[in-house]
N, C-alpha and C. Protein backbone atom coordinates (compact mmCIF):
# COMPACT_ATOMS: atom_id res chain seq x y z
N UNK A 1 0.84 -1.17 0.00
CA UNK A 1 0.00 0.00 0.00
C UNK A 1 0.89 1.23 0.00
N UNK A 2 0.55 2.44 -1.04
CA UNK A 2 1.35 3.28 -0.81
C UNK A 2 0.78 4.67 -0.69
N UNK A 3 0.93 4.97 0.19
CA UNK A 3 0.58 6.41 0.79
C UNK A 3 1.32 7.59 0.53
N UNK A 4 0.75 8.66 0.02
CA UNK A 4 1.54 10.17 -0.38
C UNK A 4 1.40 11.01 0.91
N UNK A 5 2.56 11.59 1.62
CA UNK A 5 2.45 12.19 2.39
C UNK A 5 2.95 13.49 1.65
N UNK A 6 1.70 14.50 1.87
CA UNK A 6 2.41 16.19 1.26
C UNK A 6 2.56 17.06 2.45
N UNK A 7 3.24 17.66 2.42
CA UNK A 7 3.58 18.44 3.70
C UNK A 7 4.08 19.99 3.64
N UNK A 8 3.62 21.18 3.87
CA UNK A 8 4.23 22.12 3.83
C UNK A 8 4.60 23.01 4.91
N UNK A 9 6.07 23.22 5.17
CA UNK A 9 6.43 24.03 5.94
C UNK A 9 7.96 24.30 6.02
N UNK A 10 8.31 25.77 5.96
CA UNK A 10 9.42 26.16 5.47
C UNK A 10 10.72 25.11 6.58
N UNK A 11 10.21 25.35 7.72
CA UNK A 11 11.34 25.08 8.87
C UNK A 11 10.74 23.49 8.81
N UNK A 12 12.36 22.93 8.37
CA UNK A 12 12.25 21.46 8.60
C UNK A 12 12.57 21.09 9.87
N UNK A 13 12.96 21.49 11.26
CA UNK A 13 12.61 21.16 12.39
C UNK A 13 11.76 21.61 13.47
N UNK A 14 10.60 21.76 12.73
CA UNK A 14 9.63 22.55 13.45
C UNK A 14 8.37 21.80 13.92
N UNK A 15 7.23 22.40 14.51
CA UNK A 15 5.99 21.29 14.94
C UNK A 15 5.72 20.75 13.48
N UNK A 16 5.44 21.22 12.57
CA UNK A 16 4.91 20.51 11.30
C UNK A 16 5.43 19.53 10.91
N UNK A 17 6.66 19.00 11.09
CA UNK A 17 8.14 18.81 10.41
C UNK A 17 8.15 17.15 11.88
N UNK A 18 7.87 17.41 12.81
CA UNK A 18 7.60 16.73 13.94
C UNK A 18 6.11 15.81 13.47
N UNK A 19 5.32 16.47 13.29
CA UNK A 19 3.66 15.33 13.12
C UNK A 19 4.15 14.67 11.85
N UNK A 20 4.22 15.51 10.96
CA UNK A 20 4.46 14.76 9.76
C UNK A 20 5.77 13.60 10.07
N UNK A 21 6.67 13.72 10.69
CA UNK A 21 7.68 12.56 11.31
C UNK A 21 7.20 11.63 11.87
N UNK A 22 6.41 11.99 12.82
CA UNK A 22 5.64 10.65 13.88
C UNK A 22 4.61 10.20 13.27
N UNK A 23 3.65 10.54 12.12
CA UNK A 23 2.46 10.30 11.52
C UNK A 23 3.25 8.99 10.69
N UNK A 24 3.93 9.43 9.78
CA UNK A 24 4.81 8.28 9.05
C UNK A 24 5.72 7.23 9.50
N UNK A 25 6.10 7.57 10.71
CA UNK A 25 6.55 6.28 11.41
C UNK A 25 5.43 5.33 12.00
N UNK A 26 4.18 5.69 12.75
CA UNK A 26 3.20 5.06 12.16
C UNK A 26 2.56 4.10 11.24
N UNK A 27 2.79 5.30 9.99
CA UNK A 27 2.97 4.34 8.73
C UNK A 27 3.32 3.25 8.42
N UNK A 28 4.99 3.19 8.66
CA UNK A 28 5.95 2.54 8.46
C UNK A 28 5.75 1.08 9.26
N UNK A 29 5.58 1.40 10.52
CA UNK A 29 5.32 0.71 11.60
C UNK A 29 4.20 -0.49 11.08
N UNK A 30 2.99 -0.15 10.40
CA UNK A 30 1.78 -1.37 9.73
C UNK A 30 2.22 -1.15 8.84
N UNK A 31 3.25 -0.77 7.73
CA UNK A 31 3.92 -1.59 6.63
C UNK A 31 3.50 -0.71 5.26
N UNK A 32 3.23 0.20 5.52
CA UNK A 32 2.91 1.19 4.11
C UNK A 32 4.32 2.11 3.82
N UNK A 33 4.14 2.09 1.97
CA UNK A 33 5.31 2.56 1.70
C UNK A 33 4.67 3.83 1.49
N UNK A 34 5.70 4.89 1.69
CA UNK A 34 5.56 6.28 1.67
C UNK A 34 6.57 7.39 0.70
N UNK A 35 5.42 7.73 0.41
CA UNK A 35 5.90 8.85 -0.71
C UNK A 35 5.82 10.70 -0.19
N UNK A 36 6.90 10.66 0.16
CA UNK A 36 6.93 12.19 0.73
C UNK A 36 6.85 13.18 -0.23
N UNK A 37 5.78 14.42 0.06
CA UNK A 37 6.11 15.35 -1.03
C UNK A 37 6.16 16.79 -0.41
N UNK A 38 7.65 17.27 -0.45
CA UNK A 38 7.83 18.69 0.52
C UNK A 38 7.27 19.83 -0.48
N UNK A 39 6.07 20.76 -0.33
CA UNK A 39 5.75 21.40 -0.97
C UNK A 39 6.92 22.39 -1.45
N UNK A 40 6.93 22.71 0.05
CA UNK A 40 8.34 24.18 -0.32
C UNK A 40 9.37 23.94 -1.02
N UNK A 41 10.03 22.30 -1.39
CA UNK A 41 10.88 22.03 -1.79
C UNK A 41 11.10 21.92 -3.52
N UNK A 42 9.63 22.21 -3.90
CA UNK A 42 8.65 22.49 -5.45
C UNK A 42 8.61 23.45 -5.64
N UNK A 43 8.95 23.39 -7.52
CA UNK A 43 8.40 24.70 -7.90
C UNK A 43 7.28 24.45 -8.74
N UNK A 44 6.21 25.36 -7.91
CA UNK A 44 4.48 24.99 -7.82
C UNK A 44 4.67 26.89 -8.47
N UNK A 45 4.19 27.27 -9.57
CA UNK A 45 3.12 28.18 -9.52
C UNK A 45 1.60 28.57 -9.37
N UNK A 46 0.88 29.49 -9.15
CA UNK A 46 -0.46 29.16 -8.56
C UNK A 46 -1.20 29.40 -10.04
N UNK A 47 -2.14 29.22 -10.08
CA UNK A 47 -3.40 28.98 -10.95
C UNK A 47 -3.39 30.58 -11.58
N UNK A 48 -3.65 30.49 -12.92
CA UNK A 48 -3.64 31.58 -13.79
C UNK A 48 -5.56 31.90 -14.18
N UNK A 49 -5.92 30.97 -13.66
CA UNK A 49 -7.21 30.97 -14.47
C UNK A 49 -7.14 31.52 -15.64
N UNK A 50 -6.95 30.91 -16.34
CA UNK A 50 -6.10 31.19 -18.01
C UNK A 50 -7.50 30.63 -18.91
N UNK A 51 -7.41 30.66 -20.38
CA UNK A 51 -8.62 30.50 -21.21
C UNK A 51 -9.91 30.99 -20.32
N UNK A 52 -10.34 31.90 -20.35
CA UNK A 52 -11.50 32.86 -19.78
C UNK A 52 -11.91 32.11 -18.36
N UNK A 53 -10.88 31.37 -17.88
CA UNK A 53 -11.56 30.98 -16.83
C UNK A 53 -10.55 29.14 -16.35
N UNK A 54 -11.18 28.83 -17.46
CA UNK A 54 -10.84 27.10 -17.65
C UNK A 54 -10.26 26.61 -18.66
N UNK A 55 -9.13 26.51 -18.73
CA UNK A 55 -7.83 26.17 -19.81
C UNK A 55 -7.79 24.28 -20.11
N UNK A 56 -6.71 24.14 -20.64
CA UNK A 56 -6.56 23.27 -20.35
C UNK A 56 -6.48 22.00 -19.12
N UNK A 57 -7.13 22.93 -17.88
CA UNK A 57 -7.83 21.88 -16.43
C UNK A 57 -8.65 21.42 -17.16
N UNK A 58 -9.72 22.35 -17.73
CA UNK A 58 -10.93 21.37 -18.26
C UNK A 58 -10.91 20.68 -19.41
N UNK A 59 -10.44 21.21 -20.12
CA UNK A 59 -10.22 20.50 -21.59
C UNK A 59 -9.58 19.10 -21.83
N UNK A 60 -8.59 19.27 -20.98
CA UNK A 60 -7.47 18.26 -21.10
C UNK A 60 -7.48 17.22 -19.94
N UNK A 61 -7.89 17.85 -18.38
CA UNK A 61 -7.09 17.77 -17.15
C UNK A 61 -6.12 17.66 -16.76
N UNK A 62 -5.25 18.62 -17.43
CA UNK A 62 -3.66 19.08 -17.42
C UNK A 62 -3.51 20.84 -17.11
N UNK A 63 -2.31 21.08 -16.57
CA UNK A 63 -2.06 22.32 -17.03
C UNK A 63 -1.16 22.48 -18.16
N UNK A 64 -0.95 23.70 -17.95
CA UNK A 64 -0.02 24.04 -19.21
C UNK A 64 1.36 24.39 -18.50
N UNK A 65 1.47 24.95 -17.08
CA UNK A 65 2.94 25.30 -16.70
C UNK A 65 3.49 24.38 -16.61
N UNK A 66 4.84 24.55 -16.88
CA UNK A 66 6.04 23.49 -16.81
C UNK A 66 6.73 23.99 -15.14
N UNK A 67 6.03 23.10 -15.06
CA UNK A 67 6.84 23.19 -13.31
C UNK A 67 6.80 22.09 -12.70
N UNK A 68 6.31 21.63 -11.48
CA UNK A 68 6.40 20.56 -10.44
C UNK A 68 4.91 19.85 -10.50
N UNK A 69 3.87 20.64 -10.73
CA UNK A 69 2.55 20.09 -10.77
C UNK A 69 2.46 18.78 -11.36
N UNK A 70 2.37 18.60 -12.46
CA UNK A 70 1.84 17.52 -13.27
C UNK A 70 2.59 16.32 -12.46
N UNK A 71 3.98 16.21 -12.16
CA UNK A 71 4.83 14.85 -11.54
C UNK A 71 4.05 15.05 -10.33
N UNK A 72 3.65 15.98 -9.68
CA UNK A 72 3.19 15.35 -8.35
C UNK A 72 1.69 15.20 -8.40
N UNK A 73 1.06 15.55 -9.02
CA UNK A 73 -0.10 15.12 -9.29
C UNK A 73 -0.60 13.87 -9.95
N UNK A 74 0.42 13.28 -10.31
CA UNK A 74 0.27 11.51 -10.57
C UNK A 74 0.97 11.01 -9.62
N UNK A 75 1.70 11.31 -8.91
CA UNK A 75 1.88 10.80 -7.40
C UNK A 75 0.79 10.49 -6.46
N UNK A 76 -0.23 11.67 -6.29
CA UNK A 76 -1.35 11.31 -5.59
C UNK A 76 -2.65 10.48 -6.37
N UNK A 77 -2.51 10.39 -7.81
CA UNK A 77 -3.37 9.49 -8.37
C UNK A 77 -2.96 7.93 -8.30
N UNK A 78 -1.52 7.87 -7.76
CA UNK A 78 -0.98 6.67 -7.89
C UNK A 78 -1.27 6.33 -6.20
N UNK A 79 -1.09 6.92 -5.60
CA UNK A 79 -1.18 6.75 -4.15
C UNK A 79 -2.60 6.09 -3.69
N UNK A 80 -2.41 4.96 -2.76
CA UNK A 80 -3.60 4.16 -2.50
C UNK A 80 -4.30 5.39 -1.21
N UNK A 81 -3.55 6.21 -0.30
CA UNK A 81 -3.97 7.55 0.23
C UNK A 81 -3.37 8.38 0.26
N UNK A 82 -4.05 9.55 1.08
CA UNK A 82 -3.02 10.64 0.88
C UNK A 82 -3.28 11.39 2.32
N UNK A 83 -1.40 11.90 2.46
CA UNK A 83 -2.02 12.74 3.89
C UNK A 83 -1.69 14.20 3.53
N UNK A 84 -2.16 15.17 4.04
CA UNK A 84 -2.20 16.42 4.31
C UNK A 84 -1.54 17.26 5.03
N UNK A 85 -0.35 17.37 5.55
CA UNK A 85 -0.07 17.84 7.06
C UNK A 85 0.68 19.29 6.21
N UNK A 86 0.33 20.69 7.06
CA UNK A 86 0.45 21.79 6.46
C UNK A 86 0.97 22.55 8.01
N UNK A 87 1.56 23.58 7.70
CA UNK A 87 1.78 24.34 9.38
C UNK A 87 0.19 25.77 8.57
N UNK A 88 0.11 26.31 9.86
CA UNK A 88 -1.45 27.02 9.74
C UNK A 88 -0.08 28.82 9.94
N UNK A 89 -0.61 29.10 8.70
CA UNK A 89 -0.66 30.80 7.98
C UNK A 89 -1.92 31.19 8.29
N UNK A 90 -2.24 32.39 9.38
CA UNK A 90 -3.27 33.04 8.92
C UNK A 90 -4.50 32.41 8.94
N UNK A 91 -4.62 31.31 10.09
CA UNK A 91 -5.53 30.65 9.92
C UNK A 91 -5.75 29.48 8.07
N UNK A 92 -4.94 29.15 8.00
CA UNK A 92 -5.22 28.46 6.51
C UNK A 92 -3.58 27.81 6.53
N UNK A 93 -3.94 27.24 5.28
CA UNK A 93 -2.84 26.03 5.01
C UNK A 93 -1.76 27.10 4.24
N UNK A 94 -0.66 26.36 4.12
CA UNK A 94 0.57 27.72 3.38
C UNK A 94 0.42 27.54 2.26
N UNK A 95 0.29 28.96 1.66
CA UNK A 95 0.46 29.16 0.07
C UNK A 95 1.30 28.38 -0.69
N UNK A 96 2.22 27.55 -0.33
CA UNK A 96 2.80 26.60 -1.84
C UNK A 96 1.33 26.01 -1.50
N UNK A 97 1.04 25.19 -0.59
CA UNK A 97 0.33 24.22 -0.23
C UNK A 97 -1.33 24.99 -1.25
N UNK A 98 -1.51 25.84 -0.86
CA UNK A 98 -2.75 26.48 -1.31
C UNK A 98 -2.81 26.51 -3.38
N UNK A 99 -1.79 26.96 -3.19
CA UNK A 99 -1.25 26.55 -4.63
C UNK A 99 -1.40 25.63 -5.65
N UNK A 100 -1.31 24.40 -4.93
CA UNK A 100 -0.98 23.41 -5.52
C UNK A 100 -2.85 22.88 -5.50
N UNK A 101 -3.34 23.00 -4.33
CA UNK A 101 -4.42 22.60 -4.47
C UNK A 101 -5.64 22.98 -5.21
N UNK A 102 -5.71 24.57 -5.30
CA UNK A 102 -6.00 24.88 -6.19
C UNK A 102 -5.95 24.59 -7.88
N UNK A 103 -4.95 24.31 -8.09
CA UNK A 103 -4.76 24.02 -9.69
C UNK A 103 -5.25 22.30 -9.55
N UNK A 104 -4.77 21.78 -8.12
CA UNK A 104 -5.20 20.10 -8.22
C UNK A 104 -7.05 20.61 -8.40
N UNK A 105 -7.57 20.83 -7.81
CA UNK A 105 -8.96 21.11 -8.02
C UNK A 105 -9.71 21.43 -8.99
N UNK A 106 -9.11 22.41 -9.88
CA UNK A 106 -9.52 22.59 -11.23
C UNK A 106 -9.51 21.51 -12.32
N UNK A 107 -8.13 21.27 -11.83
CA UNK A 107 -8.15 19.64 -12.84
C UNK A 107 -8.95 18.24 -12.30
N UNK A 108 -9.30 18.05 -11.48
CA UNK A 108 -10.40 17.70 -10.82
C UNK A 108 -11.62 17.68 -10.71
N UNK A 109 -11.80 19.10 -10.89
CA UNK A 109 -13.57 19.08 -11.05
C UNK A 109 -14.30 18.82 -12.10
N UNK A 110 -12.98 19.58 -12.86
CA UNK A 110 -13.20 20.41 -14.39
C UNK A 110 -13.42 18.76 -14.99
N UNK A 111 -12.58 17.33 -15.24
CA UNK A 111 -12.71 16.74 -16.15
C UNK A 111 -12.39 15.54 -15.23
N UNK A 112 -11.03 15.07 -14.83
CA UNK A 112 -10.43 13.73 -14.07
C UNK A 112 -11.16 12.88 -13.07
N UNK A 113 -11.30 13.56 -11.80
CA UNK A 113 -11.74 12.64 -11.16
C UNK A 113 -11.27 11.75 -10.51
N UNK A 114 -9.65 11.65 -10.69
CA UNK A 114 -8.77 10.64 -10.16
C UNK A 114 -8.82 10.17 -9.47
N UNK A 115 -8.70 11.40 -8.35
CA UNK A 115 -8.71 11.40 -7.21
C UNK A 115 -10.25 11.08 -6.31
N UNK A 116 -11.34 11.36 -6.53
CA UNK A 116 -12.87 11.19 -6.10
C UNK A 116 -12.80 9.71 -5.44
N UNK A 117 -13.32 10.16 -4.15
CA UNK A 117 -13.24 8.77 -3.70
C UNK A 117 -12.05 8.36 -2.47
N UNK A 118 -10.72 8.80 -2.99
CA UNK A 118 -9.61 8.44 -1.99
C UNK A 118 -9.25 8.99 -0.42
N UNK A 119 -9.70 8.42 0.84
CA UNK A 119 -9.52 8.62 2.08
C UNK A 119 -8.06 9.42 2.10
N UNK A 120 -8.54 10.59 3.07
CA UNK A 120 -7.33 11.12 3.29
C UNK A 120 -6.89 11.84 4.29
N UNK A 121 -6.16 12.04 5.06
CA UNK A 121 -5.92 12.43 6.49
C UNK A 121 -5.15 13.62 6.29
N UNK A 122 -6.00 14.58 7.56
CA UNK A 122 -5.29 16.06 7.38
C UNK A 122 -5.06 16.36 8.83
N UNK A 123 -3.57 17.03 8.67
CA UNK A 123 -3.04 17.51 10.11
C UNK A 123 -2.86 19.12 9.68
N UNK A 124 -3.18 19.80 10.60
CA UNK A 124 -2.52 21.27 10.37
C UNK A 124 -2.21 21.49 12.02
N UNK A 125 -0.81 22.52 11.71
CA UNK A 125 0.21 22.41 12.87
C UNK A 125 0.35 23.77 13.11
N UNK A 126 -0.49 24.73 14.10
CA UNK A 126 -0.21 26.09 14.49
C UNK A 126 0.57 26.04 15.46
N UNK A 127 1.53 27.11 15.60
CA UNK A 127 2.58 27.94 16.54
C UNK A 127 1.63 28.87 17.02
N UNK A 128 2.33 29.44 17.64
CA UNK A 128 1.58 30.56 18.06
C UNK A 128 0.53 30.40 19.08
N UNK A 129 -0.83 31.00 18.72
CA UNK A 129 -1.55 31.13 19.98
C UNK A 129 -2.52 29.76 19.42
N UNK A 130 -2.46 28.92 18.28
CA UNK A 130 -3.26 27.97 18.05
C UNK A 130 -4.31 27.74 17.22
N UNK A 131 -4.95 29.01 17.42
CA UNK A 131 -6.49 29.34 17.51
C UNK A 131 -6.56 28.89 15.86
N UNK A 132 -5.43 28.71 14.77
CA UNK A 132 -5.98 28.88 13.34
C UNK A 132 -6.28 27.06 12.82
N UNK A 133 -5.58 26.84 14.05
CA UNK A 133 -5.37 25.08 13.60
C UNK A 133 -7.29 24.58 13.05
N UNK A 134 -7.91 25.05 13.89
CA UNK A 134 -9.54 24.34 13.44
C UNK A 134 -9.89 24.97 12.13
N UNK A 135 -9.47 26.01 12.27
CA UNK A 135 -10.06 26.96 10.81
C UNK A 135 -9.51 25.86 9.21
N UNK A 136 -8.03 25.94 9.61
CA UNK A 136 -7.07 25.57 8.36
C UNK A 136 -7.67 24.07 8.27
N UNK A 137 -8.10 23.33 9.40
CA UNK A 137 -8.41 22.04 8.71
C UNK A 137 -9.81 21.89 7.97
N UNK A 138 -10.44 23.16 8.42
CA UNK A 138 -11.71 23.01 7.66
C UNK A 138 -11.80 23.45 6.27
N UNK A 139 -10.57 24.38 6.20
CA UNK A 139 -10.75 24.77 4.80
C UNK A 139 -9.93 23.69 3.69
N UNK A 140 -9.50 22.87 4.56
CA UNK A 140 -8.69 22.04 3.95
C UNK A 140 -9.46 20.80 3.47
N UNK A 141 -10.70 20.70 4.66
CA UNK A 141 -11.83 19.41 4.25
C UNK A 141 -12.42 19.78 2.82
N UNK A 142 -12.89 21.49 2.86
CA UNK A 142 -13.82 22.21 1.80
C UNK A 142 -13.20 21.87 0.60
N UNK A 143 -12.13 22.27 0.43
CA UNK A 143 -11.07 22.08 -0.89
C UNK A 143 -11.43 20.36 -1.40
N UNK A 144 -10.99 19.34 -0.61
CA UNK A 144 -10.94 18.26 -0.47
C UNK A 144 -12.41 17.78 -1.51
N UNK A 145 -13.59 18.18 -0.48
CA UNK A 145 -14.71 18.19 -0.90
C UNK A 145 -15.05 17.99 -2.23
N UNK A 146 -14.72 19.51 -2.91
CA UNK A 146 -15.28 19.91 -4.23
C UNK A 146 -14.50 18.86 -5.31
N UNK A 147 -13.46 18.09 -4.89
CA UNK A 147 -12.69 16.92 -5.50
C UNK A 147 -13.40 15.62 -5.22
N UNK A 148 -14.23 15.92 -4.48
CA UNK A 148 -14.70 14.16 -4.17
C UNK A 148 -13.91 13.08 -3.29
N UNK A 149 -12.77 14.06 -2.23
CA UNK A 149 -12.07 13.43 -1.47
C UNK A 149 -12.81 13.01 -0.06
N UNK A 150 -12.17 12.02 0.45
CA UNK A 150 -12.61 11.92 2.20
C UNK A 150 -11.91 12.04 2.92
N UNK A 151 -12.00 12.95 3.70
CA UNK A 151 -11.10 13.11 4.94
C UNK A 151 -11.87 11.64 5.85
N UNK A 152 -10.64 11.04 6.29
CA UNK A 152 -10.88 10.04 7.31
C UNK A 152 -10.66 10.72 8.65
N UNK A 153 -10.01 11.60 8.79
CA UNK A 153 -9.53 12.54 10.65
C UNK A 153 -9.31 13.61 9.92
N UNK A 154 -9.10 14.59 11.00
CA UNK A 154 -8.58 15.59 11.06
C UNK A 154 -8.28 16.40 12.41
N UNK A 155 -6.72 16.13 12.68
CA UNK A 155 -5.65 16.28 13.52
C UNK A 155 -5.35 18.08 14.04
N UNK A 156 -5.53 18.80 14.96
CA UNK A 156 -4.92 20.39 15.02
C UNK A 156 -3.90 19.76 16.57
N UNK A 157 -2.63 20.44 15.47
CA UNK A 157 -1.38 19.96 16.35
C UNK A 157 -0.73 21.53 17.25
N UNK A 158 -1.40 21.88 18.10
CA UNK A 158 -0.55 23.07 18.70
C UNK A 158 0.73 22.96 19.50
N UNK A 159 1.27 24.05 19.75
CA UNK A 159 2.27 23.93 20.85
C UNK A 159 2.09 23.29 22.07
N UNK A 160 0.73 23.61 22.52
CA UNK A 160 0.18 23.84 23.81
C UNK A 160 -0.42 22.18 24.00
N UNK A 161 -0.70 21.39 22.84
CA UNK A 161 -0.78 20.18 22.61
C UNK A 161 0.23 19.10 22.83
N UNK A 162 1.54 19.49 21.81
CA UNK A 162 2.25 18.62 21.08
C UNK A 162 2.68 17.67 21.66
N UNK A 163 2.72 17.72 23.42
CA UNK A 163 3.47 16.33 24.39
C UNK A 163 2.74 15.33 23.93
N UNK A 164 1.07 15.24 24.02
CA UNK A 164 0.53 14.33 23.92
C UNK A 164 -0.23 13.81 22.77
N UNK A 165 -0.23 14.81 21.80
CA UNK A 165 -0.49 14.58 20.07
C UNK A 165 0.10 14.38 19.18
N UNK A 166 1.70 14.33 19.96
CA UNK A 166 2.75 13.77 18.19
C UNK A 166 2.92 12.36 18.95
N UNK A 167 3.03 11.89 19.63
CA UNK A 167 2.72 10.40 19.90
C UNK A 167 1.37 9.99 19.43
N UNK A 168 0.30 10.36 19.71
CA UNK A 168 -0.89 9.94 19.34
C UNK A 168 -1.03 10.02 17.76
N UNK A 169 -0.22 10.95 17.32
CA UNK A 169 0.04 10.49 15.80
C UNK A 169 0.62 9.69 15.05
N UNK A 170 1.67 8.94 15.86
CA UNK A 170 2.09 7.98 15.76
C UNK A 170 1.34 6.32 15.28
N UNK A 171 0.28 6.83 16.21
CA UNK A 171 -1.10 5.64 16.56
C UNK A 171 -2.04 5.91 15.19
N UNK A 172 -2.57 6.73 14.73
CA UNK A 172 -2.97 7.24 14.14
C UNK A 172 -2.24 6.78 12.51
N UNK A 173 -1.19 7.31 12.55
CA UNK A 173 -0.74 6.77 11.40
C UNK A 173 -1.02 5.30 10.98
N UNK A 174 -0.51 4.42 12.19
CA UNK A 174 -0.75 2.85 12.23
C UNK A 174 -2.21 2.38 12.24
N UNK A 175 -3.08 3.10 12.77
CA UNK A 175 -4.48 2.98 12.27
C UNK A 175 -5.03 3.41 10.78
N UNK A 176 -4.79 4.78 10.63
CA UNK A 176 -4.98 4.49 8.92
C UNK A 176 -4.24 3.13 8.07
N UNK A 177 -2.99 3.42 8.24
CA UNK A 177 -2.72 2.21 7.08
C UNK A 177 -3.39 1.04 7.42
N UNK A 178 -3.69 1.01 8.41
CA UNK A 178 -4.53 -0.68 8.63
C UNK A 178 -6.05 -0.24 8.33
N UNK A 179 -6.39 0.66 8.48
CA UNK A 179 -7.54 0.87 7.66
C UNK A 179 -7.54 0.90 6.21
N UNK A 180 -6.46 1.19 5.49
CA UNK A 180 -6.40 1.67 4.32
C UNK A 180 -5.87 -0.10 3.38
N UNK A 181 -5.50 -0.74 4.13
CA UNK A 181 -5.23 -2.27 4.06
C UNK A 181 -6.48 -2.75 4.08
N UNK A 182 -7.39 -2.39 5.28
CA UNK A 182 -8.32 -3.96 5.56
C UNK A 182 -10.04 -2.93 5.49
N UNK A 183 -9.81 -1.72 5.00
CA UNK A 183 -11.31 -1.32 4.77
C UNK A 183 -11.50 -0.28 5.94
N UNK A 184 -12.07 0.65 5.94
CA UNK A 184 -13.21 1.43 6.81
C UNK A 184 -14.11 1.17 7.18
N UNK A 185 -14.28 1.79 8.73
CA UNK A 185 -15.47 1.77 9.32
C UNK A 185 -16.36 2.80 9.07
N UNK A 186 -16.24 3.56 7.69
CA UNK A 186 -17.54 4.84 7.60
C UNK A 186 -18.24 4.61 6.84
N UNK A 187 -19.31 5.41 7.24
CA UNK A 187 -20.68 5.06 6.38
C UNK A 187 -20.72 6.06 4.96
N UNK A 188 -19.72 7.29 5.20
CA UNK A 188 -19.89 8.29 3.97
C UNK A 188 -18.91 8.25 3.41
């Protein structure tokens, strides 16, 4: 089973950088292979809304920039799931991250479909005073949504948390992949 883990956040030893570590050892732990994808480490441009609107997303379900998109976007079509883990900007997920999803969505709605259907787990990881972690995962379900994705959880990793939630992510990880092996317990 192979799982895409995408992840964005500039500081690679930071809380984000930490869940996304313990989530995948998890992983590792019930036996899923993992495909890491560091947003920041891509060059993602954001969505042009080009041809009056809908370019080649709809026409084709491709874009047209030559950048990082298209290879990682058959990464997550190849992926049996996918996880989410983002650090929280402003209440919301970080702009590569926003980026990428956006243009994934267009090509998505507009024609593919690839993705519709595939369980997927979202962590967002605020500093600070916390408060954006609930926001960013909801906007992260919404996005998800209009693709036909399922969030199976959704994780808010604060400071004020992290003793007892990057272990529990650990667990978590090892429960999805054994879910993602032997079936779900949801009804939607």
């Amino acid at each position: 089973m192979r799982i895409a883990v995408v992840w964005s956040s500039p500081n690679l030893h930071g809380l984000t950088a930490a869940a996304k570590d313990r989530f995948c050892c998890g992983l590792r732990k019930a036996g899923a292979e993992i495909e890491e994808i560091h947003m920041n480490k891509l060059r993602l441009e954001h969505c042009q809304a080009c041809g009056n609107g809908w370019g080649t997303c709809a026409s084709k379900g491709t874009c047209w920039k030559k950048d990082d998109f298209q290879e990682t976007y058959e990464k997550l079509v190849n992926a049996d799931g996918i996880v989410f883990v983002s650090a929280v900007y402003w209440h919301d997920i970080t702009e590569c991250m926003k980026a990428f999803l956006d243009r994934l969505r267009r090509c998505e709605t507009a024609r593919n479909h690839f993705l519709a259907g595939k369980r997927c787990f979202l962590i967002a990881c605020a500093g600070g005073t916390g408060l954006g972690a609930i926001e960013c995962l909801h906007n992260m379900e919404e996005t998800l949504k209009h693709m036909e994705m399922r969030a199976y959880d959704r994780i808010p990793v604060i400071r004020y948390n992290k003793e007892y939630i990057l272990p529990a992510l650990e667990t978590a990880g090892a429960v999805y992949a054994d879910r993602m092996e032997h079936g779900f317990d949801m009804q939607y």
